[in-house]
Protein backbone atom coordinates (compact mmCIF):
# COMPACT_ATOMS: atom_id res chain seq x y z
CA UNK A 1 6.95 -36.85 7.92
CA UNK A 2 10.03 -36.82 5.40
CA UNK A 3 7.35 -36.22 2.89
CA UNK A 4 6.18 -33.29 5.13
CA UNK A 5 9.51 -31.84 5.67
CA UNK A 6 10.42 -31.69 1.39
CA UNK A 7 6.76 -29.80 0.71
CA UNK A 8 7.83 -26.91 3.48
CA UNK A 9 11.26 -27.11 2.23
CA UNK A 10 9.67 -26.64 -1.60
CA UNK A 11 7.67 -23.81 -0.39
CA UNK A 12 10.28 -21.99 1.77
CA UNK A 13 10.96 -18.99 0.49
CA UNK A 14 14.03 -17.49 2.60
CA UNK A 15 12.62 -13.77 2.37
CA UNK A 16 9.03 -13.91 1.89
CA UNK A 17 7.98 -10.70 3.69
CA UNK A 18 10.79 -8.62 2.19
CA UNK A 19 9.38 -9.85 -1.28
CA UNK A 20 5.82 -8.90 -0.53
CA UNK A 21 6.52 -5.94 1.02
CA UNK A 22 9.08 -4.74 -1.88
CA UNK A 23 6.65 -5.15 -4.77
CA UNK A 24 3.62 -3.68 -2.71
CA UNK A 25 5.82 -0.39 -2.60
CA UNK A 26 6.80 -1.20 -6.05
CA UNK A 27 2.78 -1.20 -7.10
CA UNK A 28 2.36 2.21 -5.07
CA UNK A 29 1.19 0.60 -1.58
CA UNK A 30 2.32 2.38 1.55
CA UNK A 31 3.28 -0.89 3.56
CA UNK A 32 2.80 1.02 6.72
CA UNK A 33 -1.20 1.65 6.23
CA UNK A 34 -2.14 -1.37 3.56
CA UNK A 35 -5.46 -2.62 3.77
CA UNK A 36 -7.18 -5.72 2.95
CA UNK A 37 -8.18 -5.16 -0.55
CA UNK A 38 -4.12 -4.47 -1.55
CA UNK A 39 -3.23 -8.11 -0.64
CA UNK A 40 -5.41 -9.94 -3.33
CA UNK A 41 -2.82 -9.83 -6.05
CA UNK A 42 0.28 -11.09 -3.71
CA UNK A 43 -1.24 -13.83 -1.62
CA UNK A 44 -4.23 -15.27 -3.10
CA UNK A 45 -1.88 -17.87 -5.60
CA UNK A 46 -4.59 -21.15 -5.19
CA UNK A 47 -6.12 -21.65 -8.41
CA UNK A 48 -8.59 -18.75 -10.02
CA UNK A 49 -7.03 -16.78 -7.51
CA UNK A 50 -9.65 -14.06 -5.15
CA UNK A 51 -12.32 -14.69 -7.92
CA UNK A 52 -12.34 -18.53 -6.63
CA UNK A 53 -12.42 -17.08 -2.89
CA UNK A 54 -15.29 -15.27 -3.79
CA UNK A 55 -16.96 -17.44 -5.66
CA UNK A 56 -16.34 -20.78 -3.19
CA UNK A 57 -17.61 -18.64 0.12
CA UNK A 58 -20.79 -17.61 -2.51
CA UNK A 59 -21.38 -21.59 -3.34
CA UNK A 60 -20.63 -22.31 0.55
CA UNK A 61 -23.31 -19.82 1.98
CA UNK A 62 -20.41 -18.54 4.16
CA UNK A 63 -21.68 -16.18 6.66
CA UNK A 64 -20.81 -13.85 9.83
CA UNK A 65 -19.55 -15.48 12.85
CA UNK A 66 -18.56 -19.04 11.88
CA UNK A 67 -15.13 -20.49 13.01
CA UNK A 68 -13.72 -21.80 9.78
CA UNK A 69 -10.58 -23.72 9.41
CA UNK A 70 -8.47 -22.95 6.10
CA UNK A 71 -6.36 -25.96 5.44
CA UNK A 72 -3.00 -24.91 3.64
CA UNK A 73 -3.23 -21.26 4.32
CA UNK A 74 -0.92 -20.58 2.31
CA UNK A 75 -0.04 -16.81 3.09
CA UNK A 76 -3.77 -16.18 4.41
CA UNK A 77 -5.42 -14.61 1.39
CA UNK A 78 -8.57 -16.71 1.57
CA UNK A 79 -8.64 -16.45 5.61
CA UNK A 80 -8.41 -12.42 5.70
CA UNK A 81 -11.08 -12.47 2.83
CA UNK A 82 -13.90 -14.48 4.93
CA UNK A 83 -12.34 -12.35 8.15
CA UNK A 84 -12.66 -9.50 6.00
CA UNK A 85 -15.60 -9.61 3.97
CA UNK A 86 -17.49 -12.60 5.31
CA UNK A 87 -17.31 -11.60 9.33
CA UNK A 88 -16.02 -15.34 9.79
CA UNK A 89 -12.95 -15.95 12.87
CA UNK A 90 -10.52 -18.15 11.07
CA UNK A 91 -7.81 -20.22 11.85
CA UNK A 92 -5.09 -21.15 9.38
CA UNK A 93 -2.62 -24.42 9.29
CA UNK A 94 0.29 -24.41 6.92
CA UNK A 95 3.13 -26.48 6.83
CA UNK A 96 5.73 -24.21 5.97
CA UNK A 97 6.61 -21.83 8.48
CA UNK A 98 7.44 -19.21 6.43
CA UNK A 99 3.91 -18.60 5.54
CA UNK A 100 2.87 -19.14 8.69
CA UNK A 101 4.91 -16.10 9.67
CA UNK A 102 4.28 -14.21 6.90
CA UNK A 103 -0.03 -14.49 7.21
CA UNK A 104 0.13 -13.60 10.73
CA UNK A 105 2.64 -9.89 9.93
CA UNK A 106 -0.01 -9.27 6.53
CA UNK A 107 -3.23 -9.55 8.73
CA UNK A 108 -1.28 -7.59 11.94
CA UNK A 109 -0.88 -5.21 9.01
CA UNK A 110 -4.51 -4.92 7.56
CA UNK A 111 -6.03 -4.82 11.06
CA UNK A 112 -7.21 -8.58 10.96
CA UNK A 113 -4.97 -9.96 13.51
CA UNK A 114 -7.99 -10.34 16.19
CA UNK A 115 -9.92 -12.19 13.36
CA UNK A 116 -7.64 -14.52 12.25
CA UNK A 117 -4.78 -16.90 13.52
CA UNK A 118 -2.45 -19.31 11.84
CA UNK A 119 -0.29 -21.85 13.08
CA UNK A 120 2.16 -24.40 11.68
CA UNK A 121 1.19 -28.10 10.86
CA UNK A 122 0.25 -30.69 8.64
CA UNK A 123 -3.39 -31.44 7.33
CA UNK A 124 -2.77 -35.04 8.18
CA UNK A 125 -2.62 -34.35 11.19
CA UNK A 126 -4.62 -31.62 12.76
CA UNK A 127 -3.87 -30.09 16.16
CA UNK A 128 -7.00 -29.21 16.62
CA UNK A 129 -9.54 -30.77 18.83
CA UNK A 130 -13.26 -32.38 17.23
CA UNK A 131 -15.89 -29.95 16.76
CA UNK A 132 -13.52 -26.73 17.23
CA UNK A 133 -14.52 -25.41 14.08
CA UNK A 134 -18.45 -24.49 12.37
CA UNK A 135 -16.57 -25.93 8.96
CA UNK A 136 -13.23 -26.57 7.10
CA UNK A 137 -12.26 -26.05 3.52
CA UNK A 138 -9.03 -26.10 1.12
CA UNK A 139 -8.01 -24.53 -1.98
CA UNK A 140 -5.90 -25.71 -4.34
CA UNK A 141 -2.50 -23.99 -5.27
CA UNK A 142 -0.48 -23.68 -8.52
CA UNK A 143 2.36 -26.63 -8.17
């Protein structure tokens, strides 16, 4: 768990929402009516970025109404794209809280709250019972 602990503590932030939110205004976004296509550039940071979103649910044959599970979340890019674009209901695990928080306020904000849900933990350890999800996947993020 130590282990755990110093990757959340790497990825913590302290003010990640204020950050988002300040250079979305900064690009010309109204925070207060922001929609899923103004998000790409602040939370997709896995490698290749929405491109590799796009082309990953392309390769999967990702399609309306599966239950996917994103594995390190991250801020939710990835999950409000297959919400978004794909139809899919996803859930998100992360183990830093921050994001956590921070996915669940940017898809309240783009209307993909009912779509998508996130929750703190560790991919070692899933809190999730067998079988509650049609399929699973994982991107990986810049170190």
């Amino acid at each position: 768990m130590a282990l755990e602990q110093s990757v959340a503590r790497h990825y913590t932030h302290g003010s990640l929402q204020a950050a988002i939110f300040g250079a979305l205004e900064a690009s010309g976004k109204e925070i207060d009516r922001l929609a899923p296509g103004d998000l790409p550039a602040v939370d997709e940071f896995h490698i290749g970025g929405r491109q590799a979103t796009v082309d990953f649910a392309t390769q999967l044959g990702v399609r309306p109404s599966l239950h996917l599970l994103d594995i390190g979340c991250g801020l939710g890019g990835a999950s409000r794209y297959f919400a978004h674009e794909r139809g899919c209901r996803v859930t998100g695990v992360d183990l830093t809280e921050e994001y956590v928080l921070t996915a669940e306020t940017l898809s309240e904000r783009v209307g993909l709250g009912h779509q998508v849900s996130y929750q703190q933990g560790s991919a070692l350890a899933l809190p999730f019972d067998q079988g509650s999800f049609d399929g699973a996947y994982m991107l990986p993020t810049w170190a």
